[in-house]
N, C-alpha and C. Protein backbone atom coordinates (compact mmCIF):
# COMPACT_ATOMS: atom_id res chain seq x y z
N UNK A 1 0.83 -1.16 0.00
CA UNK A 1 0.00 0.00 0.00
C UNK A 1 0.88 1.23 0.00
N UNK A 2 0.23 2.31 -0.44
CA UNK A 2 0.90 3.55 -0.56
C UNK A 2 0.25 4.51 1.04
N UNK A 3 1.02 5.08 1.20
CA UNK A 3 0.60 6.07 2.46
C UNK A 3 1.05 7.80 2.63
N UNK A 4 0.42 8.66 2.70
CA UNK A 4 1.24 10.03 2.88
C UNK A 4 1.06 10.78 4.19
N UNK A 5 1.76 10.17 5.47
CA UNK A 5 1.25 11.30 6.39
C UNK A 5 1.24 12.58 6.17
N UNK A 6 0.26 13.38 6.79
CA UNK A 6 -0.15 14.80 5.99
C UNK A 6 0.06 15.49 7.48
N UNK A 7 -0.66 15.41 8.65
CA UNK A 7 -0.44 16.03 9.80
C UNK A 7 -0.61 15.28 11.56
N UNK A 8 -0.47 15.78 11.95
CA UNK A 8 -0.81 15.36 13.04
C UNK A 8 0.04 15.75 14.47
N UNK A 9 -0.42 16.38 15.53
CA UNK A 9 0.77 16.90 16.64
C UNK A 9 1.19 15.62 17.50
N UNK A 10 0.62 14.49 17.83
CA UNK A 10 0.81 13.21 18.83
C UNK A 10 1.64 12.25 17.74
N UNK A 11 0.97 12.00 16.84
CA UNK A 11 1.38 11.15 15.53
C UNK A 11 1.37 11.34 14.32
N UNK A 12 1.94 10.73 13.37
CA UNK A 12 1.91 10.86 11.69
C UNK A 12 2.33 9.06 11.39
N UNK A 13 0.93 8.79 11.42
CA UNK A 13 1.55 7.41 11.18
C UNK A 13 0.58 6.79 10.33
N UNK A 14 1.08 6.33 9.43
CA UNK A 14 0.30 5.10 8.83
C UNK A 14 0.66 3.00 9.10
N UNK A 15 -0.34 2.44 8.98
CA UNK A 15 0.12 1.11 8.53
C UNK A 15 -0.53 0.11 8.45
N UNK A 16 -0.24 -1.39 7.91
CA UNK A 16 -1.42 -2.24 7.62
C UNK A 16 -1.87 -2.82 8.63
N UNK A 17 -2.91 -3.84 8.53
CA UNK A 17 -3.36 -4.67 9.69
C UNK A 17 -3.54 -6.00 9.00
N UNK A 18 -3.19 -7.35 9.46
CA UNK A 18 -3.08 -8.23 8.84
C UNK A 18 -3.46 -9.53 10.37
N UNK A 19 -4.10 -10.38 9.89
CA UNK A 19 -4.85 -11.71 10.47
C UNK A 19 -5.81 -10.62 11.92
N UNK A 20 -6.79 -10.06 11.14
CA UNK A 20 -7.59 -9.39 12.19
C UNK A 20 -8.33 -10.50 12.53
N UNK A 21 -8.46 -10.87 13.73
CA UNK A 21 -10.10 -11.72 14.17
C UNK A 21 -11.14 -11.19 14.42
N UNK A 22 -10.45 -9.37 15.12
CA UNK A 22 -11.29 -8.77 15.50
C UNK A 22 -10.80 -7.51 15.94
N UNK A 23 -12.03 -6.58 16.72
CA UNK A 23 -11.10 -4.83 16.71
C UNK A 23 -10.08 -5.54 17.96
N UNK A 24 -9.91 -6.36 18.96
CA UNK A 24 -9.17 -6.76 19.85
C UNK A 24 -8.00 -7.32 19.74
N UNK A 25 -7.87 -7.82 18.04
CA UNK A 25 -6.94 -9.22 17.90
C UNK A 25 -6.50 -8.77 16.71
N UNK A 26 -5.14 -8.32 16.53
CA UNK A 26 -4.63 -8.40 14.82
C UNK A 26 -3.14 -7.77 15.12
N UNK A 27 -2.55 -8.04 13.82
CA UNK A 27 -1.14 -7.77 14.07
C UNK A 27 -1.19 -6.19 13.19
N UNK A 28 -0.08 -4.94 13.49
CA UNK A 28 0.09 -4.20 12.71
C UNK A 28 1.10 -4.16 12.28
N UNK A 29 1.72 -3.35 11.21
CA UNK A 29 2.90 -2.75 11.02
C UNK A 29 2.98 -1.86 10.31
N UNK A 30 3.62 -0.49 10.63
CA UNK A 30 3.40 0.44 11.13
C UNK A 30 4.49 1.43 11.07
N UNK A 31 4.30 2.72 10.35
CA UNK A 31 5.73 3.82 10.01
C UNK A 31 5.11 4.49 10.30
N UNK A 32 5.53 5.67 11.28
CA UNK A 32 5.44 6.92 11.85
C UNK A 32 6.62 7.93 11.83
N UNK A 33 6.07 8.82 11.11
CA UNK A 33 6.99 10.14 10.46
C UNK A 33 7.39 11.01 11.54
N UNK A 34 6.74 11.10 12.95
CA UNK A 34 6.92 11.90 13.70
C UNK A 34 8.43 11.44 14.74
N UNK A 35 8.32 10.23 14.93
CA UNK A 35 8.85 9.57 15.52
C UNK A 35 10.30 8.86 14.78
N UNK A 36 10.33 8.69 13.56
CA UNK A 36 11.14 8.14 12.09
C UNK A 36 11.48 6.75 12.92
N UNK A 37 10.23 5.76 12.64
CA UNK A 37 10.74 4.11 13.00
C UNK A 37 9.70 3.88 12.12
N UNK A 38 10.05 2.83 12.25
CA UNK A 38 8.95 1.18 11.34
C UNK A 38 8.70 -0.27 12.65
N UNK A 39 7.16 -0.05 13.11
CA UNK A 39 7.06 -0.95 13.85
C UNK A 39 6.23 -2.07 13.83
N UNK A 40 6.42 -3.46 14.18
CA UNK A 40 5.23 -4.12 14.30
C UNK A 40 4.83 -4.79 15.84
N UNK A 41 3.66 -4.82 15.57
CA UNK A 41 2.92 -4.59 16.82
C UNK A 41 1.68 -6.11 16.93
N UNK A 42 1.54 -6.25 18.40
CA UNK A 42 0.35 -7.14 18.26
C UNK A 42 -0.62 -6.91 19.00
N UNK A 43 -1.87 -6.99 18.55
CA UNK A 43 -2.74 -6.57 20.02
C UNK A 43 -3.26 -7.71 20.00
N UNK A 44 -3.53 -7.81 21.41
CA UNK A 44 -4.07 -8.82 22.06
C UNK A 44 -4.95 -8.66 23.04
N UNK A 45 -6.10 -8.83 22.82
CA UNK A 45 -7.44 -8.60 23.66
C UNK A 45 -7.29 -6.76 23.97
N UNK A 46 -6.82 -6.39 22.70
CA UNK A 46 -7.50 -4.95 23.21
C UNK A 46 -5.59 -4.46 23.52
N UNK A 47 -4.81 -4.77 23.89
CA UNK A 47 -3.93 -4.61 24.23
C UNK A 47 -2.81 -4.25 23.08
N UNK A 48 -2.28 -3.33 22.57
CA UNK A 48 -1.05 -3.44 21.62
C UNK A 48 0.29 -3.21 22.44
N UNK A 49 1.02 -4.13 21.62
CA UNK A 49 2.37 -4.08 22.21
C UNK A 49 3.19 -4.38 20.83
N UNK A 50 4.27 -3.50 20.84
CA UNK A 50 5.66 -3.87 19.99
C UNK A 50 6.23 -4.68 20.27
N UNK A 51 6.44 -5.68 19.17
CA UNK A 51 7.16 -6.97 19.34
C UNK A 51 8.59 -6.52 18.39
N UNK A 52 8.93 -5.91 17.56
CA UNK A 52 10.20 -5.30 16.69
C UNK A 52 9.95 -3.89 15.90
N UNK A 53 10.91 -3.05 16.24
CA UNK A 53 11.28 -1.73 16.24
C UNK A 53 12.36 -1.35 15.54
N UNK A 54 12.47 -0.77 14.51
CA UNK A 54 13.59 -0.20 14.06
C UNK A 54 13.69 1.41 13.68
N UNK A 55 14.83 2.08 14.23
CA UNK A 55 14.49 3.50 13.55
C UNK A 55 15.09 3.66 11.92
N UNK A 56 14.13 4.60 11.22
CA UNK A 56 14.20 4.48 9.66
C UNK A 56 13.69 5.94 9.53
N UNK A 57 13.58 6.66 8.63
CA UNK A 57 13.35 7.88 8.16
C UNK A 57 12.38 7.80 7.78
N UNK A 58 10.80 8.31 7.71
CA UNK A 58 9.30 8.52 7.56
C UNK A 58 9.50 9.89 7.13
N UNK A 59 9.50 10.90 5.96
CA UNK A 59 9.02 11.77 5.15
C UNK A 59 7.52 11.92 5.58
N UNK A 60 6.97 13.37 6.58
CA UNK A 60 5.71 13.53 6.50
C UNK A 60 5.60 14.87 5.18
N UNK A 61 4.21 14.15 4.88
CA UNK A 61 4.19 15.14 3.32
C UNK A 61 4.50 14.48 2.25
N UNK A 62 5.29 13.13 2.13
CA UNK A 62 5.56 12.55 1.36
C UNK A 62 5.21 11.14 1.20
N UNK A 63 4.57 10.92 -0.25
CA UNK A 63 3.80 9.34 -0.44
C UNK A 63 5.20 8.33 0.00
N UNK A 64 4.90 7.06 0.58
CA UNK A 64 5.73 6.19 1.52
C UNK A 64 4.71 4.67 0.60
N UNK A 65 5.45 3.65 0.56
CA UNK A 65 5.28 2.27 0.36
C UNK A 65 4.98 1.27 1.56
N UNK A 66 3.95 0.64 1.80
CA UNK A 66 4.56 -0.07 3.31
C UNK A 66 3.77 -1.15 2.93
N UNK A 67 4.53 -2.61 2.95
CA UNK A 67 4.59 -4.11 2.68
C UNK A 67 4.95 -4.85 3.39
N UNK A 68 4.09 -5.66 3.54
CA UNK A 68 4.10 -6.89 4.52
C UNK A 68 4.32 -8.09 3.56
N UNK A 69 5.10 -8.79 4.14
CA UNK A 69 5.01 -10.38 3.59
C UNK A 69 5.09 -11.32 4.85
N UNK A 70 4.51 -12.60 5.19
CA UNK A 70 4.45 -12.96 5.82
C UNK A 70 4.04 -14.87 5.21
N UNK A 71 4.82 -15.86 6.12
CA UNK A 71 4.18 -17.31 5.84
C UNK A 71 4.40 -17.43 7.60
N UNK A 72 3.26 -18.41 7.93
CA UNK A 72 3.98 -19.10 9.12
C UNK A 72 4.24 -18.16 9.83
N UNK A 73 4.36 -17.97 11.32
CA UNK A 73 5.27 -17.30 12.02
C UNK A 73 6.02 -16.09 11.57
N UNK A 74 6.45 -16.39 10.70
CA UNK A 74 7.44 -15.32 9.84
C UNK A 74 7.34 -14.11 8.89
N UNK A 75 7.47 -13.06 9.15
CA UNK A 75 6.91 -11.41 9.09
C UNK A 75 8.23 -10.64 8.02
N UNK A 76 8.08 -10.04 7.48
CA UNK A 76 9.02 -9.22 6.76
C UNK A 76 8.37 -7.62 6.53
N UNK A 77 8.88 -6.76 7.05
CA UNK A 77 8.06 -5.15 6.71
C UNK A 77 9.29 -4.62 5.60
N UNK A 78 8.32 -4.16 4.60
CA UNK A 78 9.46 -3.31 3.26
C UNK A 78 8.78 -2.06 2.91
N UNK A 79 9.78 -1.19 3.56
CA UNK A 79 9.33 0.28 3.64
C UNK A 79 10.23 1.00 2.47
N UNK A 80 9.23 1.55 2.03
CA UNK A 80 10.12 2.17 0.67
C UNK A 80 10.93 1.51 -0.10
N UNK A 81 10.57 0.07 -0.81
CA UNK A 81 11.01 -1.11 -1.30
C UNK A 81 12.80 -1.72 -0.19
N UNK A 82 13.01 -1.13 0.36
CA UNK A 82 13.99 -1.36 1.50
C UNK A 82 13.37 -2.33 2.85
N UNK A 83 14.03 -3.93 2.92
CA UNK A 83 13.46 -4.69 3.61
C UNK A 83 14.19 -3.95 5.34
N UNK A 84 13.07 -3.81 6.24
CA UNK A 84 13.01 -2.97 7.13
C UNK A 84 13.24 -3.73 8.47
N UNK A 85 12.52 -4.99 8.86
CA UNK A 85 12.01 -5.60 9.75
C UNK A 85 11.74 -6.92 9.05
N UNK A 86 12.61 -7.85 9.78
CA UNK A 86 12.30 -9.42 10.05
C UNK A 86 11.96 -10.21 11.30
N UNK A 87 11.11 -10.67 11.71
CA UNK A 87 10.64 -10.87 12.97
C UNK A 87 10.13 -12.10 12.64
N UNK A 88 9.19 -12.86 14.05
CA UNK A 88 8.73 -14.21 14.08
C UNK A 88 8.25 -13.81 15.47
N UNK A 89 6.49 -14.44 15.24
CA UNK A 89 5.92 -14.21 16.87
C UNK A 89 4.42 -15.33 16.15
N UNK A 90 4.23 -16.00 17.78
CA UNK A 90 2.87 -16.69 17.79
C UNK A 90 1.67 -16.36 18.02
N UNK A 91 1.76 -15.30 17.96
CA UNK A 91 0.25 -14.87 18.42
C UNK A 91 -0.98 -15.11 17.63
N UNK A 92 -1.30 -15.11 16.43
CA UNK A 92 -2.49 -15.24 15.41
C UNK A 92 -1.64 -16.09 14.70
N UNK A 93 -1.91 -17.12 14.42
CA UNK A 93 -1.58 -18.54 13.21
C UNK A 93 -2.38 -18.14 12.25
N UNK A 94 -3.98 -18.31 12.22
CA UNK A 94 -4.61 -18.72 11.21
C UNK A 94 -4.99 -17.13 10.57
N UNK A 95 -5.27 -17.53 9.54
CA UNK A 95 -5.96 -15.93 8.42
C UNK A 95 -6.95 -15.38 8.89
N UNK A 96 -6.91 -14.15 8.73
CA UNK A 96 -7.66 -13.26 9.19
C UNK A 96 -8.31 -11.80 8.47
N UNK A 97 -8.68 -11.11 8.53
CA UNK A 97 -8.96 -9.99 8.10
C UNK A 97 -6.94 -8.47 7.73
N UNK A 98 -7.58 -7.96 6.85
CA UNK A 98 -6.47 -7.31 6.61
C UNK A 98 -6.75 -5.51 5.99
N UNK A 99 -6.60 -4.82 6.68
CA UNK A 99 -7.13 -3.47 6.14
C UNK A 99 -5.84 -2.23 6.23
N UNK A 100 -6.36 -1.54 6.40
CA UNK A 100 -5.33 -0.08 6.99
C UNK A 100 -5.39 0.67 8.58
N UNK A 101 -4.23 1.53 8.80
CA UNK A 101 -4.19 1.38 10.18
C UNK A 101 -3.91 3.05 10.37
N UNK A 102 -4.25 3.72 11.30
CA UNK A 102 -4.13 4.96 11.89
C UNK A 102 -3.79 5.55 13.21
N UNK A 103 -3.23 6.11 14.21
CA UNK A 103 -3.49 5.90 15.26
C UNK A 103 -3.40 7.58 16.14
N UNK A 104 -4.23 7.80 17.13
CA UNK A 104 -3.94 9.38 18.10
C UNK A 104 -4.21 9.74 16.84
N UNK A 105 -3.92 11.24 16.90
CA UNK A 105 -4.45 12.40 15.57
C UNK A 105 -4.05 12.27 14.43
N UNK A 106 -3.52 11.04 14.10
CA UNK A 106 -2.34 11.10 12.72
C UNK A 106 -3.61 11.63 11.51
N UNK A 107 -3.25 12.49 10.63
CA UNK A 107 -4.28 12.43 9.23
C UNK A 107 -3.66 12.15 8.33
N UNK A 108 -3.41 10.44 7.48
CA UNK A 108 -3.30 9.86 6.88
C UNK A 108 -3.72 9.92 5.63
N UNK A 109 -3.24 9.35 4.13
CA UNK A 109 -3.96 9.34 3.00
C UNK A 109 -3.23 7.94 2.63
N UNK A 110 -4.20 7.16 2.18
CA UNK A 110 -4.01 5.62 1.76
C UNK A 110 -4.20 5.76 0.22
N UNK A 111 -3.46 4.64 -0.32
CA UNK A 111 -4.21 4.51 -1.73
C UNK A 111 -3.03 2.93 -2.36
N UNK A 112 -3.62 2.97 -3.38
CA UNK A 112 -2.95 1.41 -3.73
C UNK A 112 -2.73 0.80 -2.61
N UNK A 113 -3.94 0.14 -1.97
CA UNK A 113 -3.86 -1.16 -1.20
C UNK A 113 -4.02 -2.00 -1.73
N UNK A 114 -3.82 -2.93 -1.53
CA UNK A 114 -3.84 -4.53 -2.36
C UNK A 114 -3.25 -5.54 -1.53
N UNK A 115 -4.07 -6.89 -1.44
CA UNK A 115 -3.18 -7.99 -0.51
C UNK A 115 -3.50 -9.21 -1.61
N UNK A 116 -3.00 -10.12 -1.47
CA UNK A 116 -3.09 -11.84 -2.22
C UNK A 116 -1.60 -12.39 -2.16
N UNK A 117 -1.56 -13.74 -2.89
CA UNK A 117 -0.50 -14.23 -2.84
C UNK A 117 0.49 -13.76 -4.11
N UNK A 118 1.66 -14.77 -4.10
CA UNK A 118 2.48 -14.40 -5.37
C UNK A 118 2.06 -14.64 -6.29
């Protein structure tokens, strides 16, 4: 998906959401311009927590790329075609729902989303 944070004073963040069960249960990952990292995150019953963090440069004002690949356990985030984050966590196994992500005041602009296989 494509993303442009535009404003926000708490945050400027965009990112996807992938094996949702529900608003309680799904994994994110996640670039915030205010902050310049790339994170992924899991919530759990309502709960989010960072499971891998890296700092990276987020351009607010400027359209950004943010890609997930994932089999199994195994997670890859590619921010600005640059592989960002490799991780592995158990929390959601099976498929789930997959949309876009926002968070605190960020004002976001999405466009070319798209998910499937190779």
């Amino acid at each position: 998906m494509r993303f442009k944070p535009v404003a926000g004073k708490e945050d400027q963040a965009g990112g996807v959401v992938w094996r949702a069960k529900d608003a309680d249960n799904y994994y994110i990952a996640l670039a915030n311009a205010l902050e310049d990292n790339v994170t992924i995150y899991h919530t759990i019953q309502g709960r989010r927590v960072s499971f891998k963090n890296v700092e990276h440069p987020v351009k607010s004002g400027a359209w950004h790329t943010l890609r997930f690949e994932f089999q199994g356990n195994r997670f890859t985030v590619i921010f600005d075609g640059a592989k960002v984050i490799e991780a592995t966590d158990d929390s959601f196994a099976d498929a789930g729902k997959v949309g876009v992500w926002t968070k605190a005041d960020s004002v976001t602009l999405f466009d070319d989303f798209s998910y499937g296989g190779n």
